[in-house]
C-alpha atoms as a PDB file:
ATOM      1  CA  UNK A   1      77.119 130.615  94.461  1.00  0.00           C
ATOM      2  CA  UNK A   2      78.603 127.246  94.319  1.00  0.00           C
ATOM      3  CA  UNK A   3      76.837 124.175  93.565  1.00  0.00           C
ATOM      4  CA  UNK A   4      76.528 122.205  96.355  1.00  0.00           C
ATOM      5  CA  UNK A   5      75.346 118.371  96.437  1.00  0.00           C
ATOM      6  CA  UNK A   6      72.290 119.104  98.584  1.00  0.00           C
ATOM      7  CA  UNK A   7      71.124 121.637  94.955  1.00  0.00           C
ATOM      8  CA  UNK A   8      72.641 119.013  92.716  1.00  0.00           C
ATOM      9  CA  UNK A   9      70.818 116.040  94.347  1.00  0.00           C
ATOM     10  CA  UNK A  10      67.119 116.537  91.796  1.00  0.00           C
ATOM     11  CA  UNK A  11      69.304 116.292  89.209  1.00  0.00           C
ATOM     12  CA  UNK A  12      69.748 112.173  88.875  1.00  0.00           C
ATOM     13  CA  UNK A  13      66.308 112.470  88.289  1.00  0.00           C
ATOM     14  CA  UNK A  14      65.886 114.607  85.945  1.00  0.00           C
ATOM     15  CA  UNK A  15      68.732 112.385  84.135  1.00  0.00           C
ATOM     16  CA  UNK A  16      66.722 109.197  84.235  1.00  0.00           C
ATOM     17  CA  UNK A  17      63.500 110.992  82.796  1.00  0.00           C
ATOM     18  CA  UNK A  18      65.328 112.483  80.149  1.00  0.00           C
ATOM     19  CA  UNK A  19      67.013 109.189  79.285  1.00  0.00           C
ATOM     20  CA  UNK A  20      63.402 108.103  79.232  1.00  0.00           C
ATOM     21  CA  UNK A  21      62.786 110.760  76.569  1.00  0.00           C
ATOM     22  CA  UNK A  22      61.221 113.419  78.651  1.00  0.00           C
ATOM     23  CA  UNK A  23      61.921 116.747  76.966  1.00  0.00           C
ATOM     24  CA  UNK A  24      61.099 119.307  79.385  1.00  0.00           C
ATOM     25  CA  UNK A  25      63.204 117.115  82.295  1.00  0.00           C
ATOM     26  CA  UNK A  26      66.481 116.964  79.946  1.00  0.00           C
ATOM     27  CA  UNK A  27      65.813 121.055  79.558  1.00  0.00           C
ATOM     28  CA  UNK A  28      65.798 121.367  83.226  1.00  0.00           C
ATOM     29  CA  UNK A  29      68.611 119.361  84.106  1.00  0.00           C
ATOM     30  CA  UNK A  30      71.161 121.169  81.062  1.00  0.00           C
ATOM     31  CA  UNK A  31      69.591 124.288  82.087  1.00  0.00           C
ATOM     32  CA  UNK A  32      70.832 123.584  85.692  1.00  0.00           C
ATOM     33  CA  UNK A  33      74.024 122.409  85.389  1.00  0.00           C
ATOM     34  CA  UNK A  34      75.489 125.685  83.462  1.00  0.00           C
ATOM     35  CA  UNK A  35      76.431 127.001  86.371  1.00  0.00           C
ATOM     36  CA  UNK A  36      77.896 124.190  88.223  1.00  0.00           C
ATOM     37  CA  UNK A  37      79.595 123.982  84.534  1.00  0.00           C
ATOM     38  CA  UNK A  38      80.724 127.370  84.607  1.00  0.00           C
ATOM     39  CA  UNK A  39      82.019 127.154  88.173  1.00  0.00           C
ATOM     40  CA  UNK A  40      84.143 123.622  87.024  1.00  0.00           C
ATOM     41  CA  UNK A  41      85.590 125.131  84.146  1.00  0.00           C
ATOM     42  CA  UNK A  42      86.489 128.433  85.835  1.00  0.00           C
ATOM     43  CA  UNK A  43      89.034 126.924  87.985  1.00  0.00           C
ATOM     44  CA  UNK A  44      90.695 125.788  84.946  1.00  0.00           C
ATOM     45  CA  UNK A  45      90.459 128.652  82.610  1.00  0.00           C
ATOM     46  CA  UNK A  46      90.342 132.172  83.189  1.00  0.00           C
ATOM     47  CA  UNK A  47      89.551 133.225  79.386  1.00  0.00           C
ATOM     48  CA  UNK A  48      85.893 134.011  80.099  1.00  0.00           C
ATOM     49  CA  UNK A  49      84.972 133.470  75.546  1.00  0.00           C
ATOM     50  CA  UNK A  50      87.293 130.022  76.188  1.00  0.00           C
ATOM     51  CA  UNK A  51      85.338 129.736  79.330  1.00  0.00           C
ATOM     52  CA  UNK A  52      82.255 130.049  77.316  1.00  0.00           C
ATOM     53  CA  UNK A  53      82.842 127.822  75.087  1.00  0.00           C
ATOM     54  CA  UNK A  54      84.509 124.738  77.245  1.00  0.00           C
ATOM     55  CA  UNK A  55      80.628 125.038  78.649  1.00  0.00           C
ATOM     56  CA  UNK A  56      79.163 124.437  75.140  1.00  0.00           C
ATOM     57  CA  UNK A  57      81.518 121.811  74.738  1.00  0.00           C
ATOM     58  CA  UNK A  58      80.557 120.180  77.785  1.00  0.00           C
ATOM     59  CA  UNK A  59      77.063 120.623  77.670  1.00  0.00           C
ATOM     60  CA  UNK A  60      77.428 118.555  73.893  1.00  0.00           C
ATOM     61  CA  UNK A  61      79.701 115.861  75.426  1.00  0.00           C
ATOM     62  CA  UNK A  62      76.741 115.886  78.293  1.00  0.00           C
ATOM     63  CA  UNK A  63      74.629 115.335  75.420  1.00  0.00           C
ATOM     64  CA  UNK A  64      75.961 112.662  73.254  1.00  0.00           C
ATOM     65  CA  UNK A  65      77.310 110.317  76.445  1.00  0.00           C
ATOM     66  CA  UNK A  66      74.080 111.063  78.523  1.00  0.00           C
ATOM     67  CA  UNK A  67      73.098 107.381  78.084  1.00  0.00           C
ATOM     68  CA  UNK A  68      75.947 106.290  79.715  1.00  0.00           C
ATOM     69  CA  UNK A  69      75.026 107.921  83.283  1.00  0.00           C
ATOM     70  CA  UNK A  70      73.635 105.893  85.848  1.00  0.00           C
ATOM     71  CA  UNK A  71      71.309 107.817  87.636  1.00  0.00           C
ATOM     72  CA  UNK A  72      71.525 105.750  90.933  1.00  0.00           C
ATOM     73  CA  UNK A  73      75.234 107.592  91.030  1.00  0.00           C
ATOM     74  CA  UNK A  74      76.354 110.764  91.841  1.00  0.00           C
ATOM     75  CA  UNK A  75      75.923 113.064  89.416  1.00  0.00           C
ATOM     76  CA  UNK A  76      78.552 116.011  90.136  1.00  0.00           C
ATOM     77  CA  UNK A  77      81.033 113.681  90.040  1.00  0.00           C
ATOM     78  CA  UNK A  78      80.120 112.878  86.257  1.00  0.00           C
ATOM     79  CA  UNK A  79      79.511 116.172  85.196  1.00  0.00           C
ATOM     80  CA  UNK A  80      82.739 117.387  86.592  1.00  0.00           C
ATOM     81  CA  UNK A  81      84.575 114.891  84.953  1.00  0.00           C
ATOM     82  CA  UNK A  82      83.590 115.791  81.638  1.00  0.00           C
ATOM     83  CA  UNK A  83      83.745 119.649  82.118  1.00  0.00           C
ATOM     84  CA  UNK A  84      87.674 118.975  83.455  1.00  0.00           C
ATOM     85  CA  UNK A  85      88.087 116.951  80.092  1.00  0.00           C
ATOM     86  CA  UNK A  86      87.036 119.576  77.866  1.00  0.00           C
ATOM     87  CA  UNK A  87      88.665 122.485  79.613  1.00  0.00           C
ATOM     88  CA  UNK A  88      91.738 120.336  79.300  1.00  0.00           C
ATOM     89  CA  UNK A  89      91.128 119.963  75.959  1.00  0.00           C
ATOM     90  CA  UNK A  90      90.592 123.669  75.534  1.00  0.00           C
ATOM     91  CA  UNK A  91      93.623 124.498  77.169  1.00  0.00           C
ATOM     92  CA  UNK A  92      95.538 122.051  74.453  1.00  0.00           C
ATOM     93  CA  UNK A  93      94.073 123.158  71.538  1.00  0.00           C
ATOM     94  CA  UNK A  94      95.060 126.373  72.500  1.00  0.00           C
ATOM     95  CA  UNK A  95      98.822 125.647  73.878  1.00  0.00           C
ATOM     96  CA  UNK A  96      98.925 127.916  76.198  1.00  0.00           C
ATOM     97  CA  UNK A  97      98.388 128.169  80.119  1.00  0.00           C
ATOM     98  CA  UNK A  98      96.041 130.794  81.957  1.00  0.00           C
ATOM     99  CA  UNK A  99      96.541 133.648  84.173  1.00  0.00           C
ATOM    100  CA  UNK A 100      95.269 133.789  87.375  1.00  0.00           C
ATOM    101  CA  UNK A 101      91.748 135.781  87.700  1.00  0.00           C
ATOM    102  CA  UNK A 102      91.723 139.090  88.959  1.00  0.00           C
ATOM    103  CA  UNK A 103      88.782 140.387  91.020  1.00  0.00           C
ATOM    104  CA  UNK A 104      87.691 142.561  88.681  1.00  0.00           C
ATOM    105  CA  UNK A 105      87.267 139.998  85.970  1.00  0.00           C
ATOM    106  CA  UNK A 106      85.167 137.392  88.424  1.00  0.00           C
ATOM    107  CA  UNK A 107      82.837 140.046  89.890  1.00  0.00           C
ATOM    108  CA  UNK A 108      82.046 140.959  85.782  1.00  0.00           C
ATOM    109  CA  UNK A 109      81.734 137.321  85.098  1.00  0.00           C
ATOM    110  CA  UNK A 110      79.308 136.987  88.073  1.00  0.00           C
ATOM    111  CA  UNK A 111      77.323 139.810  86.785  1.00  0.00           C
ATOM    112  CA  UNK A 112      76.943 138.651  83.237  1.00  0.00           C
ATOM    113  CA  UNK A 113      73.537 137.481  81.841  1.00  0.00           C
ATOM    114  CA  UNK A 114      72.351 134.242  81.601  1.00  0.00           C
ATOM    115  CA  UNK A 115      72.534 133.936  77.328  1.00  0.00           C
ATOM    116  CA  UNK A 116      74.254 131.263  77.141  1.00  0.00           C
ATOM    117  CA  UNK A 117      71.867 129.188  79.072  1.00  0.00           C
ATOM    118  CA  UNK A 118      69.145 130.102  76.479  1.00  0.00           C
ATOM    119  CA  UNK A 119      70.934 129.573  74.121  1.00  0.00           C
ATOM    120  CA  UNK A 120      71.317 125.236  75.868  1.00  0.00           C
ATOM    121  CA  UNK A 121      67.612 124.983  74.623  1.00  0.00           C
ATOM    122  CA  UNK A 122      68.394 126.292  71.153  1.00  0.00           C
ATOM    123  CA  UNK A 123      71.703 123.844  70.713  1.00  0.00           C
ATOM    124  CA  UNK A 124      68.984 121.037  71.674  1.00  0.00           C
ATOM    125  CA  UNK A 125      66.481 122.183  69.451  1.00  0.00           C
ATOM    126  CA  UNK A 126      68.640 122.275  66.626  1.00  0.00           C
ATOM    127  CA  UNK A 127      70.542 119.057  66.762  1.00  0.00           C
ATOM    128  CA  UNK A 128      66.673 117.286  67.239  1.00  0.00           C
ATOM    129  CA  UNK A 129      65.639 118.909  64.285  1.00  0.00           C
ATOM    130  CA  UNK A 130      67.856 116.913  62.351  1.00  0.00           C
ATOM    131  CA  UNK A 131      66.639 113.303  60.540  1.00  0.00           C
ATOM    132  CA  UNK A 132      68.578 110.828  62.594  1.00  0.00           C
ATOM    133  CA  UNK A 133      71.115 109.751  60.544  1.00  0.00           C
ATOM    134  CA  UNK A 134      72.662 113.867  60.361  1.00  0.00           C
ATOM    135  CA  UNK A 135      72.453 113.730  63.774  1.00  0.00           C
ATOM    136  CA  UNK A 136      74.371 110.689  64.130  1.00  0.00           C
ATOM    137  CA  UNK A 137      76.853 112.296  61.882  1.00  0.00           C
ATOM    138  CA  UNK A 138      77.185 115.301  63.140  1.00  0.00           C
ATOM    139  CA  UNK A 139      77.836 113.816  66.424  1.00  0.00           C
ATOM    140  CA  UNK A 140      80.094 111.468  65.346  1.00  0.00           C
ATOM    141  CA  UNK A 141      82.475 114.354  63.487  1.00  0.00           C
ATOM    142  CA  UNK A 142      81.104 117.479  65.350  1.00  0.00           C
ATOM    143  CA  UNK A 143      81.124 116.393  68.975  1.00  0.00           C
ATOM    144  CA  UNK A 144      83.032 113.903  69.125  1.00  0.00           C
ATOM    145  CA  UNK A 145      86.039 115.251  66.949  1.00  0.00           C
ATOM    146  CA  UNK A 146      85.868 112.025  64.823  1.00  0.00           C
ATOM    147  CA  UNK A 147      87.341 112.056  61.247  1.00  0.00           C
ATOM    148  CA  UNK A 148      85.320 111.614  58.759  1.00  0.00           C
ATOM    149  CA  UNK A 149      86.621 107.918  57.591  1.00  0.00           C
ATOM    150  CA  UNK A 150      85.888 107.286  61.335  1.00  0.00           C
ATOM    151  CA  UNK A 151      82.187 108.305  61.050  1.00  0.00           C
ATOM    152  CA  UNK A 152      82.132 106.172  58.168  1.00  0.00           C
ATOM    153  CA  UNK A 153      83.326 103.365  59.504  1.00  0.00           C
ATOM    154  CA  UNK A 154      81.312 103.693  62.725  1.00  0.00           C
ATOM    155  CA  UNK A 155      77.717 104.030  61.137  1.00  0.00           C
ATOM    156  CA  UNK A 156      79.145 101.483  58.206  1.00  0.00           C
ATOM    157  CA  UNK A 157      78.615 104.540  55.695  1.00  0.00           C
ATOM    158  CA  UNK A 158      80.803 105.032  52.506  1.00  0.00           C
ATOM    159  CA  UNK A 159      83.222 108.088  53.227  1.00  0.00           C
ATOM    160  CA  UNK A 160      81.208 109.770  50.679  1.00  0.00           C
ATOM    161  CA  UNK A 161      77.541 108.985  52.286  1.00  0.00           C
ATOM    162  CA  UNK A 162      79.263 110.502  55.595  1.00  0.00           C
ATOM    163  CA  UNK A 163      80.163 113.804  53.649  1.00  0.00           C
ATOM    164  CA  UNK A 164      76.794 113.839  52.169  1.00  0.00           C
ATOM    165  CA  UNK A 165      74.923 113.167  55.313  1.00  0.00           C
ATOM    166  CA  UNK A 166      76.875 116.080  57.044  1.00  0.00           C
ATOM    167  CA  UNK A 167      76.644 118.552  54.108  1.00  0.00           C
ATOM    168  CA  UNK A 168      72.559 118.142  54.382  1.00  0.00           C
ATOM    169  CA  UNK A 169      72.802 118.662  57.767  1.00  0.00           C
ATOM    170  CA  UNK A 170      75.129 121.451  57.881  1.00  0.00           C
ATOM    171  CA  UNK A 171      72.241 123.015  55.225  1.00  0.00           C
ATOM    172  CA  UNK A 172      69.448 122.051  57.868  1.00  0.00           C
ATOM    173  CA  UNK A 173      70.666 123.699  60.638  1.00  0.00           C
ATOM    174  CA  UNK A 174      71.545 126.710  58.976  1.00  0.00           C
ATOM    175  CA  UNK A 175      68.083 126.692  57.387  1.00  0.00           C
ATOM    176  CA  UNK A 176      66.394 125.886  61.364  1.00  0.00           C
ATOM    177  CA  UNK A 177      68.993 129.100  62.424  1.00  0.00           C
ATOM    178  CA  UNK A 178      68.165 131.431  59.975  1.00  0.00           C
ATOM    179  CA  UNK A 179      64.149 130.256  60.522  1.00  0.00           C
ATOM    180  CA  UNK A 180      64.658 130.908  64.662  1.00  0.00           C
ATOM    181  CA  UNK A 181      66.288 134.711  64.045  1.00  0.00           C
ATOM    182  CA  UNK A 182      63.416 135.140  61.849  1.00  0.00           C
ATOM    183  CA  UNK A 183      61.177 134.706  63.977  1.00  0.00           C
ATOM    184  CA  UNK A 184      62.571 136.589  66.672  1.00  0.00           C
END
């Protein structure tokens, strides 16, 4: 089902609570946007694991620029925008230019299950579990595909505090991962 602006149209609110720190609103509003994500990305790519993850990628990018949206503005418009940047991205990284869906393959892509969308609240969890200056850095080099000497220079960090910083948090989140499949 495509999103439409009439089911978009809750979402600039959800946006300005969650840029107010509400939690539960910034869940709601990732958690609805995967498909409109999915739906922007699929006209682009037709590699449904590239597919897959152009959405993470976008949902990040949503993440780390999510103070930049005005919620008084359209908000497709923005989240399109960024989903078309990172398939493009995708589609450079890889070098290489995708075939045409079959029916086949869409009807099995409608049909699969909603993991990834679980897995939104996870990728949130995880990068908030971090002490704030990780999570800066891991931003910085992780979703922002800054070098390292750029981190550095953008949080005015030695080169070696940066690689620190994102060796402790590499540790933490594989520490918070392995603690979540535990507990499964």
């Amino acid at each position: 089902m495509p999103v439409t602006d009439a089911r978009a149209q809750h979402w600039p609110a959800l946006m300005a609570r969650a840029q107010a720190g509400d939690q539960e609103a910034y869940n709601q509003l990732l958690k609805a946007m995967v498909p409109a994500i999915r739906a922007f990305v699929r006209h682009k790519i037709t590699d449904e694991g590239q597919v897959d993850d152009v959405i993470q990628e976008t949902l990040l990018a949503v993440h780390r620029v999510r103070h930049t949206y005005d919620p008084r503005r359209p908000i497709l418009p923005w989240v399109a925008a960024i989903a078309s940047a990172r398939a493009v991205d995708a589609l450079r990284q890889r070098g290489r230019r995708q075939e045409i869906q079959d029916d086949e393959a869409l009807q099995r892509q409608l049909a699969e299950p909603k993991e990834r969308e679980a897995s939104l609240h996870d990728l949130t969890d995880c990068l908030n579990s971090l002490p704030e200056r990780q999570r800066q850095i891991v931003e910085s080099v992780h979703l922002r595909d800054q070098t390292l000497a750029q981190a550095a220079a953008e949080n005015n960090l030695s080169l070696s505090a940066v690689k620190s910083l994102l060796h402790r948090a590499m540790l933490n989140l594989r520490k918070y991962g392995s603690g979540r499949h535990e507990k499964s």
